[in-house]
Protein backbone atom coordinates (compact mmCIF):
# COMPACT_ATOMS: atom_id res chain seq x y z
CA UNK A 1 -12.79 -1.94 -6.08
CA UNK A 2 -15.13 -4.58 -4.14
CA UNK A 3 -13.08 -7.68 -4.87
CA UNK A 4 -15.48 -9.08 -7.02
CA UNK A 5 -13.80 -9.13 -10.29
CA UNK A 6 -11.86 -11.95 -11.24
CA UNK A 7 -10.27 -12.55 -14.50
CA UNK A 8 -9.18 -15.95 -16.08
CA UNK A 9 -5.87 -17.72 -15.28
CA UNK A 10 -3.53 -17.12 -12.25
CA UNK A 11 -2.16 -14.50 -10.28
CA UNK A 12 0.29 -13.17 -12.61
CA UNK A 13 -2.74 -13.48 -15.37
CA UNK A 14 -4.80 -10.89 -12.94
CA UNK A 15 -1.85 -8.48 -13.22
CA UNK A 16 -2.18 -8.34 -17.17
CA UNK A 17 -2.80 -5.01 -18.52
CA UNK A 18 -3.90 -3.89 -15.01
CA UNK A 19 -2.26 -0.45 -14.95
CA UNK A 20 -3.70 3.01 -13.43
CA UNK A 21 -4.10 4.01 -17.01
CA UNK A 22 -6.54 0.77 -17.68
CA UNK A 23 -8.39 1.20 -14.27
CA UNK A 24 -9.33 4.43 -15.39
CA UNK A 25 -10.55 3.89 -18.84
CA UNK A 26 -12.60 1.01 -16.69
CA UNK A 27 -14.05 3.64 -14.75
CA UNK A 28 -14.92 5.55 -17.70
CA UNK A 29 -16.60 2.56 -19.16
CA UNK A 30 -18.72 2.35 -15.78
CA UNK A 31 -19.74 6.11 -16.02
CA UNK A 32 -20.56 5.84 -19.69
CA UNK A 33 -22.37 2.21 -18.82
CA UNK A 34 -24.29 3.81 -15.73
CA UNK A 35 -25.47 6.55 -18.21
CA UNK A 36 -24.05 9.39 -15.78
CA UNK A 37 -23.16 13.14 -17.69
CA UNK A 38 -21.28 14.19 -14.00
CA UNK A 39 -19.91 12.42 -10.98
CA UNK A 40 -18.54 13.14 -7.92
CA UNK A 41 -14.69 10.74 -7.55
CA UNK A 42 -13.97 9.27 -4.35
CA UNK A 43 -10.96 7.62 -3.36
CA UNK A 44 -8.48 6.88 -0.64
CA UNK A 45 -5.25 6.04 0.08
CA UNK A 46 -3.98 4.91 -3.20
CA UNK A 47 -7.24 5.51 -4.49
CA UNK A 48 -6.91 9.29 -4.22
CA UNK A 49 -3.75 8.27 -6.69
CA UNK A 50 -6.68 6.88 -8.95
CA UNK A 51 -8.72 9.51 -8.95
CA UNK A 52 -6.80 12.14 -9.66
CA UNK A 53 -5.51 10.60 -12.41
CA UNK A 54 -9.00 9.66 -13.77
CA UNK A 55 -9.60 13.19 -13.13
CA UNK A 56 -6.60 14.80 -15.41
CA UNK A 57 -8.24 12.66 -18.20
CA UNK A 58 -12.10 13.17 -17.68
CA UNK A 59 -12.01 16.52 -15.95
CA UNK A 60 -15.85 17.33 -17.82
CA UNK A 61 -17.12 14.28 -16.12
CA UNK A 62 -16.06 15.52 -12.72
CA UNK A 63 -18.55 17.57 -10.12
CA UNK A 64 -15.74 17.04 -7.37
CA UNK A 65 -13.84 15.05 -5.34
CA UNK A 66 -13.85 13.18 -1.85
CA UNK A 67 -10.25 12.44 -0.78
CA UNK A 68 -8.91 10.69 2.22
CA UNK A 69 -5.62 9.56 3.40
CA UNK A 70 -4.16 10.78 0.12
CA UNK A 71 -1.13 9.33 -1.44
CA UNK A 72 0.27 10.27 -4.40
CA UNK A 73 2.67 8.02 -4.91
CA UNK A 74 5.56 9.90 -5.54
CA UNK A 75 8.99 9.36 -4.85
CA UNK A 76 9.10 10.64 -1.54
CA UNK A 77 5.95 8.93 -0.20
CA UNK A 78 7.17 5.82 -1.76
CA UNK A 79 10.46 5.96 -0.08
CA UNK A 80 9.04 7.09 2.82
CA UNK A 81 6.76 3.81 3.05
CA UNK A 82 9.28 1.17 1.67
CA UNK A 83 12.82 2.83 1.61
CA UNK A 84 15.97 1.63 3.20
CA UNK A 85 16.33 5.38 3.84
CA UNK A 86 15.02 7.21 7.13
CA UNK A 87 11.63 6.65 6.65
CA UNK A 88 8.92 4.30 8.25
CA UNK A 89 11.62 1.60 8.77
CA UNK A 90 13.15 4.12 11.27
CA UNK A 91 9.34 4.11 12.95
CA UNK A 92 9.20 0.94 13.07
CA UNK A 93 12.87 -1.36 12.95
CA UNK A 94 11.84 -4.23 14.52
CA UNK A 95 8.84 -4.53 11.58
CA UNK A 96 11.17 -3.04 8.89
CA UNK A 97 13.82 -6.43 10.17
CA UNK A 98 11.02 -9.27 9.73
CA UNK A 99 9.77 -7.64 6.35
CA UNK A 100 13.51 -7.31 4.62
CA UNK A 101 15.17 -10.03 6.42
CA UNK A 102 14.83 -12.40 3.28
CA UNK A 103 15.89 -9.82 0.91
CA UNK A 104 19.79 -9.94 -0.23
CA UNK A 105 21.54 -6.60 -0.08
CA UNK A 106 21.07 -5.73 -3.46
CA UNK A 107 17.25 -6.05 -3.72
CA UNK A 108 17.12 -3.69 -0.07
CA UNK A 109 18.82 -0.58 -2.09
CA UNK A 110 15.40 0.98 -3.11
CA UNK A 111 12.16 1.11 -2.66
CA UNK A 112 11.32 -0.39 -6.13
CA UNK A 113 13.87 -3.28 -5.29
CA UNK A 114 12.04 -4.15 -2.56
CA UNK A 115 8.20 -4.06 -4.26
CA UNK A 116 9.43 -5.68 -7.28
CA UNK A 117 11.19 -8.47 -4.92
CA UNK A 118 8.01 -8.80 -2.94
CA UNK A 119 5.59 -9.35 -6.21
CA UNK A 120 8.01 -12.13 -7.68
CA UNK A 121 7.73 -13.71 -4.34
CA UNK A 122 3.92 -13.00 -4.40
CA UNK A 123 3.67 -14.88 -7.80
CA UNK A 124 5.85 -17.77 -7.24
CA UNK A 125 8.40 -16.50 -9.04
CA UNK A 126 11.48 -16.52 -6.16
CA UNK A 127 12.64 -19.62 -4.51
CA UNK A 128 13.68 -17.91 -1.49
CA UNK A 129 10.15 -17.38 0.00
CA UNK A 130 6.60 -18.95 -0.53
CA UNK A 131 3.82 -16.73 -2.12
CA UNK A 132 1.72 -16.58 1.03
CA UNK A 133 4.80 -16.08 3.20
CA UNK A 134 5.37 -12.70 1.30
CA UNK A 135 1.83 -11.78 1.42
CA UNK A 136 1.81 -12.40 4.72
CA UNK A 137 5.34 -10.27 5.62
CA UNK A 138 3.86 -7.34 3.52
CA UNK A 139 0.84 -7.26 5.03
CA UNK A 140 2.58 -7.48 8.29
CA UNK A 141 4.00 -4.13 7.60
CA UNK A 142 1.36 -2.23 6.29
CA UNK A 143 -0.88 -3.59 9.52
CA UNK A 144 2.95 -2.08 11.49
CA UNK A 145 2.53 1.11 9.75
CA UNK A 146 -1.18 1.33 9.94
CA UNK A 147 -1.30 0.39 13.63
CA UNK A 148 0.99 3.11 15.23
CA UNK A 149 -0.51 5.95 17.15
CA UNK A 150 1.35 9.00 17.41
CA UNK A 151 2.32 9.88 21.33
CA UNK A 152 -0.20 12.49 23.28
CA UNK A 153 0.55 15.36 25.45
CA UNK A 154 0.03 13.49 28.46
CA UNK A 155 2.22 10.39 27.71
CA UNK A 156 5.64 10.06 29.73
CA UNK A 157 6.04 11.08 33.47
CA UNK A 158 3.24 13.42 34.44
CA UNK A 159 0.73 15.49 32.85
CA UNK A 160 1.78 17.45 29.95
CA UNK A 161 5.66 16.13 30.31
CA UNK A 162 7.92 16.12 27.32
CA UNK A 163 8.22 12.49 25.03
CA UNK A 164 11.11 10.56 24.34
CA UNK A 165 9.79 9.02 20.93
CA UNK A 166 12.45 6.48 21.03
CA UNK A 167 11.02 5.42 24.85
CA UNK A 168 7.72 5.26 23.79
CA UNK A 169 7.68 3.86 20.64
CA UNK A 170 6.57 0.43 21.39
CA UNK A 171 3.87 1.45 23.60
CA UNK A 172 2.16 3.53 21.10
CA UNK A 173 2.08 0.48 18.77
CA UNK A 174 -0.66 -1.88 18.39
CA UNK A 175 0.42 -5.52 17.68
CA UNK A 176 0.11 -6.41 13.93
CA UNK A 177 -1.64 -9.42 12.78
CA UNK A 178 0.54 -12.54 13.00
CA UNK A 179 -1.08 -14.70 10.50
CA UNK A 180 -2.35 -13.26 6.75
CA UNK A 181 -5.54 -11.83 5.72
CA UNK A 182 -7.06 -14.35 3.61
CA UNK A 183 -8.74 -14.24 -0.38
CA UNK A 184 -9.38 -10.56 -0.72
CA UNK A 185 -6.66 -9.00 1.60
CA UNK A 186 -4.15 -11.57 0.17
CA UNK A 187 -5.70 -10.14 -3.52
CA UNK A 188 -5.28 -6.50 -1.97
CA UNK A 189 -1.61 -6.80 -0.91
CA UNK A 190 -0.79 -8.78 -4.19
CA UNK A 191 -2.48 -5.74 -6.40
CA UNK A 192 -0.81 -3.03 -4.12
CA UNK A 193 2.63 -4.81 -4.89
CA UNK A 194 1.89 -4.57 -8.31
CA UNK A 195 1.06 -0.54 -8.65
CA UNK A 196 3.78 0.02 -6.36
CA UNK A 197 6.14 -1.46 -8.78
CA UNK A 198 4.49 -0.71 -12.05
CA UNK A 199 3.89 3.43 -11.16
C-alpha cells in the first residue's frame, strides 16, 4: 500500500509468498488489528482487483466499495495492456518497439511471456538486460499508456471536423519519462510485474 513495508533479503525475497490471496488475509489481519466490525474497500487500478477479491472472502466485513480505474485482470485486459495482439501496442508502436525490442521472438508470443521476461530481468535473473534497465522500459510504457489523451471534437481541420486517429496520434501523446522512477516506483513496477505474472 504506502511503500513502507519492507521485508528481509532481496528483491526476489520481497516477492515470497506475496500473492493476492496473502495481501488479503493481510488486510484482514489489519481490520481485525484496527478492531473494525465493517469497512468500506477502496481500491484502484489493480487495486479494485484486490478488493474485490478481499471482498468474495470477507463479504460480512464489507459496508461498500469505492472503485476507480478498475481492472480486473482478466485475459482480455491483460492482453489488451501487454499483448502482441491488437491492443495498446497498436496505440502506441513506437512505445510497444523500445519496451519488446530486447525480447526474442519466443518470449513476445503472450502477454505472460512478456511479464514473466520482464520480472527475471527485474531480479537479475536475465543476462540480456540490467534490472533497472527493465524497470525503467516498463515503466516507460505504463507512463506511454497512462499519458495518451483520447482526440476531441475539435481536433483536425476546423471545428467539429472528423479525426484521423492514425494522424493524430502523436499529438495527443504526452512524452513519457525518459529516465526511471526511483525506490518506490522502481518497488511499484517490480510488484506489478510480479501479480501480472503470478494471477
Amino acid at each position: 500500500g504506502c511503500g513502507k513495508s519492507r521485508r528481509p533479503g532481496d528483491a526476489a525475497a520481497q516477492l515470497e509468498a506475496n500473492t493476492t490471496w496473502h495481501l488479503v488475509e493481510d488486510i484482514e489481519a489489519l481490520r481485525k488489528h484496527l478492531g473494525i466490525d465493517q469497512w468500506v474497500v477502496a481500491g484502484g487500478s489493480w487495486g479494485t482487483t484486490l478488493a474485490l477479491a478481499y471482498a468474495s472472502r470477507h463479504q460480512d466485513h464489507i459496508l461498500g466499495m469505492v472503485l476507480r480505474a478498475a481492472c480486473l485482470f482478466r485475459d482480455e485486459e491483460f492482453d489488451f495492456f501487454l499483448g502482441p495482439g491488437h491492443g495498446a501496442r497498436t496505440a502506441a508502436p513506437l512505445a510497444w518497439s523500445k519496451l519488446t525490442s530486447w525480447l526474442s521472438p519466443a518470449e513476445v508470443r503472450s502477454a505472460h511471456e512478456i511479464a514473466l521476461a520482464f520480472r527475471e530481468a527485474a531480479l537479475g535473473q536475465d543476462a540480456k538486460m540490467k534490472p533497472q534497465d527493465a524497470v525503467q522500459r516498463w515503466v516507460s510504457w505504463e507512463m506511454t499508456l497512462m499519458s495518451a489523451k483520447p482526440p476531441t471534437p475539435n481536433e483536425g481541420s476546423g471545428k467539429g471536423a472528423s479525426v484521423d486517429p492514425s494522424a493524430g496520434a502523436a499529438s495527443r501523446r504526452r512524452e513519457p519519462p525518459t529516465t526511471p522512477w526511483a525506490g518506490l516506483h522502481a518497488s511499484q513496477a517490480l510488484l506489478t510485474m510480479h501479480y501480472v505474472v503470478e494471477r
